[in-house]
N, C-alpha and C. Protein backbone atom coordinates (compact mmCIF):
# COMPACT_ATOMS: atom_id res chain seq x y z
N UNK A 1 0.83 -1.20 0.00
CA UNK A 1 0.00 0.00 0.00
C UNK A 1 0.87 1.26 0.00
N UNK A 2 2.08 1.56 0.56
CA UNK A 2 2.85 2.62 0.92
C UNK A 2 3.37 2.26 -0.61
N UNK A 3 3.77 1.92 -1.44
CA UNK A 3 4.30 2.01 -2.78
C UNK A 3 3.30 2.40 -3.60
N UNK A 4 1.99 1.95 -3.92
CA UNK A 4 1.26 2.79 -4.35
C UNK A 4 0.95 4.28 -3.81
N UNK A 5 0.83 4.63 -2.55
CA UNK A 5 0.84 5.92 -2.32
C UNK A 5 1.93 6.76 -2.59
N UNK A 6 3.26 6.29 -2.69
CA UNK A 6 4.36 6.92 -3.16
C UNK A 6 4.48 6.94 -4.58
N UNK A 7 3.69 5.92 -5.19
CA UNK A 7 3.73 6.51 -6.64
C UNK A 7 2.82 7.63 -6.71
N UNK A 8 1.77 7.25 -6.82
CA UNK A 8 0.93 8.77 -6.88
C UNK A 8 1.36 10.13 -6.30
N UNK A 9 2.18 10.17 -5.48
CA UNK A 9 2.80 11.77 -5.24
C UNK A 9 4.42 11.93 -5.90
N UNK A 10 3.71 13.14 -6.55
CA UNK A 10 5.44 13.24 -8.00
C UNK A 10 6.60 13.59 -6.69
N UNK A 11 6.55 14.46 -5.62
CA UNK A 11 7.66 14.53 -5.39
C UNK A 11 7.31 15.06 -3.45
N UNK A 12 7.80 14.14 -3.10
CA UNK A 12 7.59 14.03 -1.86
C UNK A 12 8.17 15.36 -0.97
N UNK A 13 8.87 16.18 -1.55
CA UNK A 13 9.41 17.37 -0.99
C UNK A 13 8.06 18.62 -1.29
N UNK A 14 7.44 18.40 -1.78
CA UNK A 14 6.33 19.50 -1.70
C UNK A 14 4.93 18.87 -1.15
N UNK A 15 5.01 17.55 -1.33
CA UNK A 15 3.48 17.16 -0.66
C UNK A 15 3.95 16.37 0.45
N UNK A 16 2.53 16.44 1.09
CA UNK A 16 2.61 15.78 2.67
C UNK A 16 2.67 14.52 2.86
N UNK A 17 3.99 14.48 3.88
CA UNK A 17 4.80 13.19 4.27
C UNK A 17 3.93 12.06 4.25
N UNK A 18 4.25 10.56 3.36
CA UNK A 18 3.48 9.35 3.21
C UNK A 18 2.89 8.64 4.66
N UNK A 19 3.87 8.80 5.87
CA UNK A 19 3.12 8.72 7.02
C UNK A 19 2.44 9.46 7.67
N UNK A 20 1.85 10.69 6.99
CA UNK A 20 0.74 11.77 7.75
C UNK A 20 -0.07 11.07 8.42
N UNK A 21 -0.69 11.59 9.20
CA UNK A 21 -1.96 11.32 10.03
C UNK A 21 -3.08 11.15 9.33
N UNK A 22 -3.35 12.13 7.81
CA UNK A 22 -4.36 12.37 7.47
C UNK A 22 -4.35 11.74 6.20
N UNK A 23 -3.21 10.78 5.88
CA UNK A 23 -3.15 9.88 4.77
C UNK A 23 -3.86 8.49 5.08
N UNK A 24 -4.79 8.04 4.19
CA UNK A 24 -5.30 6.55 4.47
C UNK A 24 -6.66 6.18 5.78
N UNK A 25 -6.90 7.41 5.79
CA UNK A 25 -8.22 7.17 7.26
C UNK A 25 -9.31 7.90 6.85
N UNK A 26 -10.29 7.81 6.55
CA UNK A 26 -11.33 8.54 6.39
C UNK A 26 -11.95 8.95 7.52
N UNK A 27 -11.35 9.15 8.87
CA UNK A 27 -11.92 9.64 9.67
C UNK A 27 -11.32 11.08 10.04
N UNK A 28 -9.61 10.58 9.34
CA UNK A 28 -9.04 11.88 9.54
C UNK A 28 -8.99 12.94 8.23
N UNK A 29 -9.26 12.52 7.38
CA UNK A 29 -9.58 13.24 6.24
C UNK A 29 -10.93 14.33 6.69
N UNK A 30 -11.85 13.50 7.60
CA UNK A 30 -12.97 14.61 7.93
C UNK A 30 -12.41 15.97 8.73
N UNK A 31 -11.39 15.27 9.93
CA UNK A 31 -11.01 16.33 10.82
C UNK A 31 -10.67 16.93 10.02
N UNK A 32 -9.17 16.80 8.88
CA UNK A 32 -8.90 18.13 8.42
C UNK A 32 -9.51 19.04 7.37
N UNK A 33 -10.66 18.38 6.70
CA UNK A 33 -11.75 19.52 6.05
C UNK A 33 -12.36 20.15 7.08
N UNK A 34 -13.08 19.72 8.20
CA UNK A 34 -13.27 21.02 9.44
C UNK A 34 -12.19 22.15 9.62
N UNK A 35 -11.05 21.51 9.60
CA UNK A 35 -10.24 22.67 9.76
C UNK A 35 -9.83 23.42 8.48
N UNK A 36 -9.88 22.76 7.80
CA UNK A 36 -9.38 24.19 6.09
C UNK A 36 -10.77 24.09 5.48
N UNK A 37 -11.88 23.63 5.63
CA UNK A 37 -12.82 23.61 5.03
C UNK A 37 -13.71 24.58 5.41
N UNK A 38 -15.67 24.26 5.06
CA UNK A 38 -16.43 25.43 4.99
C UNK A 38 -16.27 26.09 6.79
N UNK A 39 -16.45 25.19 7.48
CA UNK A 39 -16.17 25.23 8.90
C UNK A 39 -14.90 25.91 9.18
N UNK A 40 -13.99 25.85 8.73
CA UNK A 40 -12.70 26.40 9.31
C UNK A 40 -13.21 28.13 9.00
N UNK A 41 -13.26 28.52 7.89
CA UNK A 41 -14.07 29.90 7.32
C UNK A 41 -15.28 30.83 8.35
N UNK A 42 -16.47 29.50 8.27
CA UNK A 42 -17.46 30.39 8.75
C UNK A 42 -17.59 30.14 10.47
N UNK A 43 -16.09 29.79 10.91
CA UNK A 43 -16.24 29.75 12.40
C UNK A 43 -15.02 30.98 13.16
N UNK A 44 -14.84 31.77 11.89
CA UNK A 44 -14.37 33.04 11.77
C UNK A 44 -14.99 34.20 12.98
N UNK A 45 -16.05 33.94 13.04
CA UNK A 45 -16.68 35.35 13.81
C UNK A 45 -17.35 36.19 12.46
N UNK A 46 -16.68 36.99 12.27
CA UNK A 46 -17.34 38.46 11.57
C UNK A 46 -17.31 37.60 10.11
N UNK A 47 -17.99 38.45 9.52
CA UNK A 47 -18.04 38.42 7.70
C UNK A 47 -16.53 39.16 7.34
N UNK A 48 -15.85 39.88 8.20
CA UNK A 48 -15.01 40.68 7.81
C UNK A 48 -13.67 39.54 8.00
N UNK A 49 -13.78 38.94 9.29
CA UNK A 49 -12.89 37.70 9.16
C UNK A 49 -12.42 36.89 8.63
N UNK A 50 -13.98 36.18 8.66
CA UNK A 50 -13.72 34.85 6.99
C UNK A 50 -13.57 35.88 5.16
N UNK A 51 -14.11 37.26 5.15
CA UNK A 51 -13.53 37.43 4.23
C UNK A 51 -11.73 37.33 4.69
N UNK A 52 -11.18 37.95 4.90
CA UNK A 52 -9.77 38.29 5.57
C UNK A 52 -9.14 36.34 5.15
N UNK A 53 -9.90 36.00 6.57
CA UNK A 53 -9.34 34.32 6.18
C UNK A 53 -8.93 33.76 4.58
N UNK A 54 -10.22 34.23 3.41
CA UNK A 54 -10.20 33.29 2.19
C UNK A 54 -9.23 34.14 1.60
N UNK A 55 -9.26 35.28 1.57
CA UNK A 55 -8.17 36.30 0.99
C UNK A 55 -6.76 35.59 1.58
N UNK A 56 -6.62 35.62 2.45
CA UNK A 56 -5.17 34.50 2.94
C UNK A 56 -4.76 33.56 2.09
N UNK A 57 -5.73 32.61 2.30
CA UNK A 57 -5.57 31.46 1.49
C UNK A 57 -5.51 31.58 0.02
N UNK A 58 -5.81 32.45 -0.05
CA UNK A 58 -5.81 32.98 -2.32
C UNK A 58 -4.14 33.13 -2.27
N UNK A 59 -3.85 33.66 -1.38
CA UNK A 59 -2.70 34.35 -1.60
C UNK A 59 -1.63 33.80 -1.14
N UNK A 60 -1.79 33.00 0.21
CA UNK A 60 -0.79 31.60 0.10
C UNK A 60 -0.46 30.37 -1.07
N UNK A 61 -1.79 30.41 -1.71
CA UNK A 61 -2.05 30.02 -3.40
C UNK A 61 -0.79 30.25 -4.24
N UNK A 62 -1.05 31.67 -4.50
CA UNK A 62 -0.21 32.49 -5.13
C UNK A 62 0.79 32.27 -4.94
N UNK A 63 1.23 32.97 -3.71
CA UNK A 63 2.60 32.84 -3.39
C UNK A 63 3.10 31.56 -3.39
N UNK A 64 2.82 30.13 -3.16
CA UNK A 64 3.14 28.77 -3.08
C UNK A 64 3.80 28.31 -4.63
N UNK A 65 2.56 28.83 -5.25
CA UNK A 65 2.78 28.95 -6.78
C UNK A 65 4.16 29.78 -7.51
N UNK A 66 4.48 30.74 -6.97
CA UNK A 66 5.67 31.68 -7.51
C UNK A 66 6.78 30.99 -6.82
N UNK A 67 6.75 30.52 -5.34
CA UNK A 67 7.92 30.31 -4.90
C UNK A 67 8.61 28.52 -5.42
N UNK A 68 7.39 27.69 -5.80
CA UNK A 68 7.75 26.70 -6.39
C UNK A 68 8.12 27.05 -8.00
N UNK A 69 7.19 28.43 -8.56
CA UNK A 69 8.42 28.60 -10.09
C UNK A 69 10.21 28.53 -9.95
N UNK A 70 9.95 29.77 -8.65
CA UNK A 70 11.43 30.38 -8.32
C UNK A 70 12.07 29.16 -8.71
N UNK A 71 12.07 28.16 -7.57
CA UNK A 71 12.90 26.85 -6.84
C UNK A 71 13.03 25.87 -8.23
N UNK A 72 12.00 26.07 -9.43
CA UNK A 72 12.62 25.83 -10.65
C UNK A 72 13.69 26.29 -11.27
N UNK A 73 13.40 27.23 -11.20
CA UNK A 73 14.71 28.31 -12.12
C UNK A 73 16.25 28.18 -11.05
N UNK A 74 16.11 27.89 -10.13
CA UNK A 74 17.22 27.87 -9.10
C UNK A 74 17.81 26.55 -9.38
N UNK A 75 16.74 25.65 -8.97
CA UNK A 75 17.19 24.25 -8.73
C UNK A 75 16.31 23.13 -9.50
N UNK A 76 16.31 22.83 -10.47
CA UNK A 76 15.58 22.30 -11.49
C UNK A 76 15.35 21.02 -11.37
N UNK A 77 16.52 20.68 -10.41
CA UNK A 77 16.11 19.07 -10.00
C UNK A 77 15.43 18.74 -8.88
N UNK A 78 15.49 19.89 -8.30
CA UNK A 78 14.63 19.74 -6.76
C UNK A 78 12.63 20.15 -6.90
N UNK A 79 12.47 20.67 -8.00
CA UNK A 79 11.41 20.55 -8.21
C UNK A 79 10.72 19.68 -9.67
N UNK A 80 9.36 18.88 -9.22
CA UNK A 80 8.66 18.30 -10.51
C UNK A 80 8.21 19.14 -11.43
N UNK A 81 7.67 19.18 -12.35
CA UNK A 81 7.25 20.07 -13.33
C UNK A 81 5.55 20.04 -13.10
N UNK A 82 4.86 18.85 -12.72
CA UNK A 82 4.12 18.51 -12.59
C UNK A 82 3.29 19.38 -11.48
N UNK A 83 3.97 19.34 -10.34
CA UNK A 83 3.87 20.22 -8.93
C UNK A 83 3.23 21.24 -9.10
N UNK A 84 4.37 22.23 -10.39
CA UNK A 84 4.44 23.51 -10.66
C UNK A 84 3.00 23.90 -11.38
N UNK A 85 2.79 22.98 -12.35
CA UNK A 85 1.40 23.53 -13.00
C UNK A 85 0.53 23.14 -12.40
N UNK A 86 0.01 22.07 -11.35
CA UNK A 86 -0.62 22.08 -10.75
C UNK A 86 -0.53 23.62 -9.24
N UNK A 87 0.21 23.50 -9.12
CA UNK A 87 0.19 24.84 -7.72
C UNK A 87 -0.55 26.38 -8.65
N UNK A 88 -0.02 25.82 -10.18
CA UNK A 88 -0.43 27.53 -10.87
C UNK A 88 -1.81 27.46 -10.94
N UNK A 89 -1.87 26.30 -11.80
CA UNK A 89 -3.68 26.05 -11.71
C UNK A 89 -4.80 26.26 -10.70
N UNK A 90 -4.00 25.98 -9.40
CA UNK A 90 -4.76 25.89 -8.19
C UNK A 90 -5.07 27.71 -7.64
N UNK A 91 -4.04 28.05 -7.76
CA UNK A 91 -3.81 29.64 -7.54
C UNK A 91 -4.65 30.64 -8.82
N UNK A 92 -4.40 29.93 -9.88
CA UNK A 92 -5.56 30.69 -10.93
C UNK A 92 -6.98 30.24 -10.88
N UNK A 93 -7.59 29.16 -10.10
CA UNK A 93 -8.62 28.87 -9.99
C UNK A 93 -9.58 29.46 -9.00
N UNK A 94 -8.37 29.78 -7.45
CA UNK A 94 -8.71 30.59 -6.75
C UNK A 94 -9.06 31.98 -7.07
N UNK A 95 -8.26 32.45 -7.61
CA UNK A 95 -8.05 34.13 -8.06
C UNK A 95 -9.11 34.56 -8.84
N UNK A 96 -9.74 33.52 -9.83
CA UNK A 96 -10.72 34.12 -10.56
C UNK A 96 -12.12 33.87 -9.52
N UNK A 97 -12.09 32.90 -8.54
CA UNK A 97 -13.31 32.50 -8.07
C UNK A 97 -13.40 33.37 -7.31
N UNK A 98 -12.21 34.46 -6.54
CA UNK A 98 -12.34 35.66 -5.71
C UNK A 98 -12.52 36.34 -6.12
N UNK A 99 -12.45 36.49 -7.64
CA UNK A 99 -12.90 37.54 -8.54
C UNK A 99 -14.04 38.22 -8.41
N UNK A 100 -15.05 36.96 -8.97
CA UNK A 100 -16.10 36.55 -8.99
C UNK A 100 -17.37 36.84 -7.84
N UNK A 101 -16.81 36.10 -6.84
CA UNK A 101 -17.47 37.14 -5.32
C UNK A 101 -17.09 38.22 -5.27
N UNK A 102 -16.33 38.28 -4.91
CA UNK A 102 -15.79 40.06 -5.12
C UNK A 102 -17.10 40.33 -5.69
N UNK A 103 -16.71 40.76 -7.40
CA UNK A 103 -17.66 41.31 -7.89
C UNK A 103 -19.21 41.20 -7.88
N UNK A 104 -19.94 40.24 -7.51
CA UNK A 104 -20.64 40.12 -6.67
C UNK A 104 -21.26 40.27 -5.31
N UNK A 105 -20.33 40.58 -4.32
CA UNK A 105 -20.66 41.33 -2.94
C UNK A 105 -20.87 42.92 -3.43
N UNK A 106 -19.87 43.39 -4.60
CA UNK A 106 -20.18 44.85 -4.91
C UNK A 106 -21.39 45.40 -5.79
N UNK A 107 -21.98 44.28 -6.80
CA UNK A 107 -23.13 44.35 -7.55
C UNK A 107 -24.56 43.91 -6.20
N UNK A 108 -23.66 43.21 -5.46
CA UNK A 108 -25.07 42.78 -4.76
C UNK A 108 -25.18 44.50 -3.50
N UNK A 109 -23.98 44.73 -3.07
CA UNK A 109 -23.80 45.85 -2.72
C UNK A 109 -24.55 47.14 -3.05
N UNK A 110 -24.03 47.56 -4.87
CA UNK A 110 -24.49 48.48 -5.20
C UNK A 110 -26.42 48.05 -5.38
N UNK A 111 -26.78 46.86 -5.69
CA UNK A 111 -28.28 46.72 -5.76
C UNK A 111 -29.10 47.21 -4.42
N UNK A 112 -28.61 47.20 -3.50
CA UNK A 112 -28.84 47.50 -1.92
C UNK A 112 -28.98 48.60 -1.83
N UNK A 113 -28.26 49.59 -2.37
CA UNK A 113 -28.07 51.02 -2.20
C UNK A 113 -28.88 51.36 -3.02
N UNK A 114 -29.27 51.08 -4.47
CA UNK A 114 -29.85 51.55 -5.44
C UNK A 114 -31.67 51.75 -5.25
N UNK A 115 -31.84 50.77 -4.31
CA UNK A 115 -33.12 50.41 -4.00
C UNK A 115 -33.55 51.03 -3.11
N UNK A 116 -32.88 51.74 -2.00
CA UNK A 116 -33.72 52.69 -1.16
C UNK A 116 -33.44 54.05 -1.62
């Protein structure tokens, strides 16, 4: 079983260690969507929080994404290629979906105002 899970991850220096806690248990796979999941967000307190919170996470995205380009251009053997377009993808998927609300809290915004 540990050889199939080591095949499926390209490079063990960017993803989480084959003996994690949260590898192979479906009980712990739940704990940690409570914690980075919808629950981790809306147990924020304010609207101003969990916005604050997802804005974080866009941007740890991002940044995860640039600093695994860097560590290409530096060290070409220490990173997969694979990693890299996946971390970009993940970070451009975010960015447009914050877009998206965004522009939506401000259309739903300006509809609010328009109406009284």
């Amino acid at each position: 079983m540990t050889d199939m899970i080591s095949m499926i991850r390209t490079n063990p220096k960017h993803m989480g260690p084959i003996d994690s806690p949260y590898s192979g248990s479906g009980k712990n796979i739940l704990a940690l969507e409570k914690k980075i999941g919808a629950e981790g967000v809306t147990g924020a307190g304010t609207f101003e929080q969990a916005m604050l919170q997802a804005l974080d996470k866009v941007s740890g995205a991002q940044q995860r994404a640039t600093n695994l380009g860097r560590e290409a251009i530096i060290n070409p053997d220490s990173v997969d290629v694979h990693d890299i377009t996946i971390a970009q993808a993940q970070a451009s998927m975010s960015l447009g979906i914050t877009r998206n609300v965004l522009s939506r809290l401000v259309q739903g915004w300006r509809d609010l105002i328009n109406t009284r």
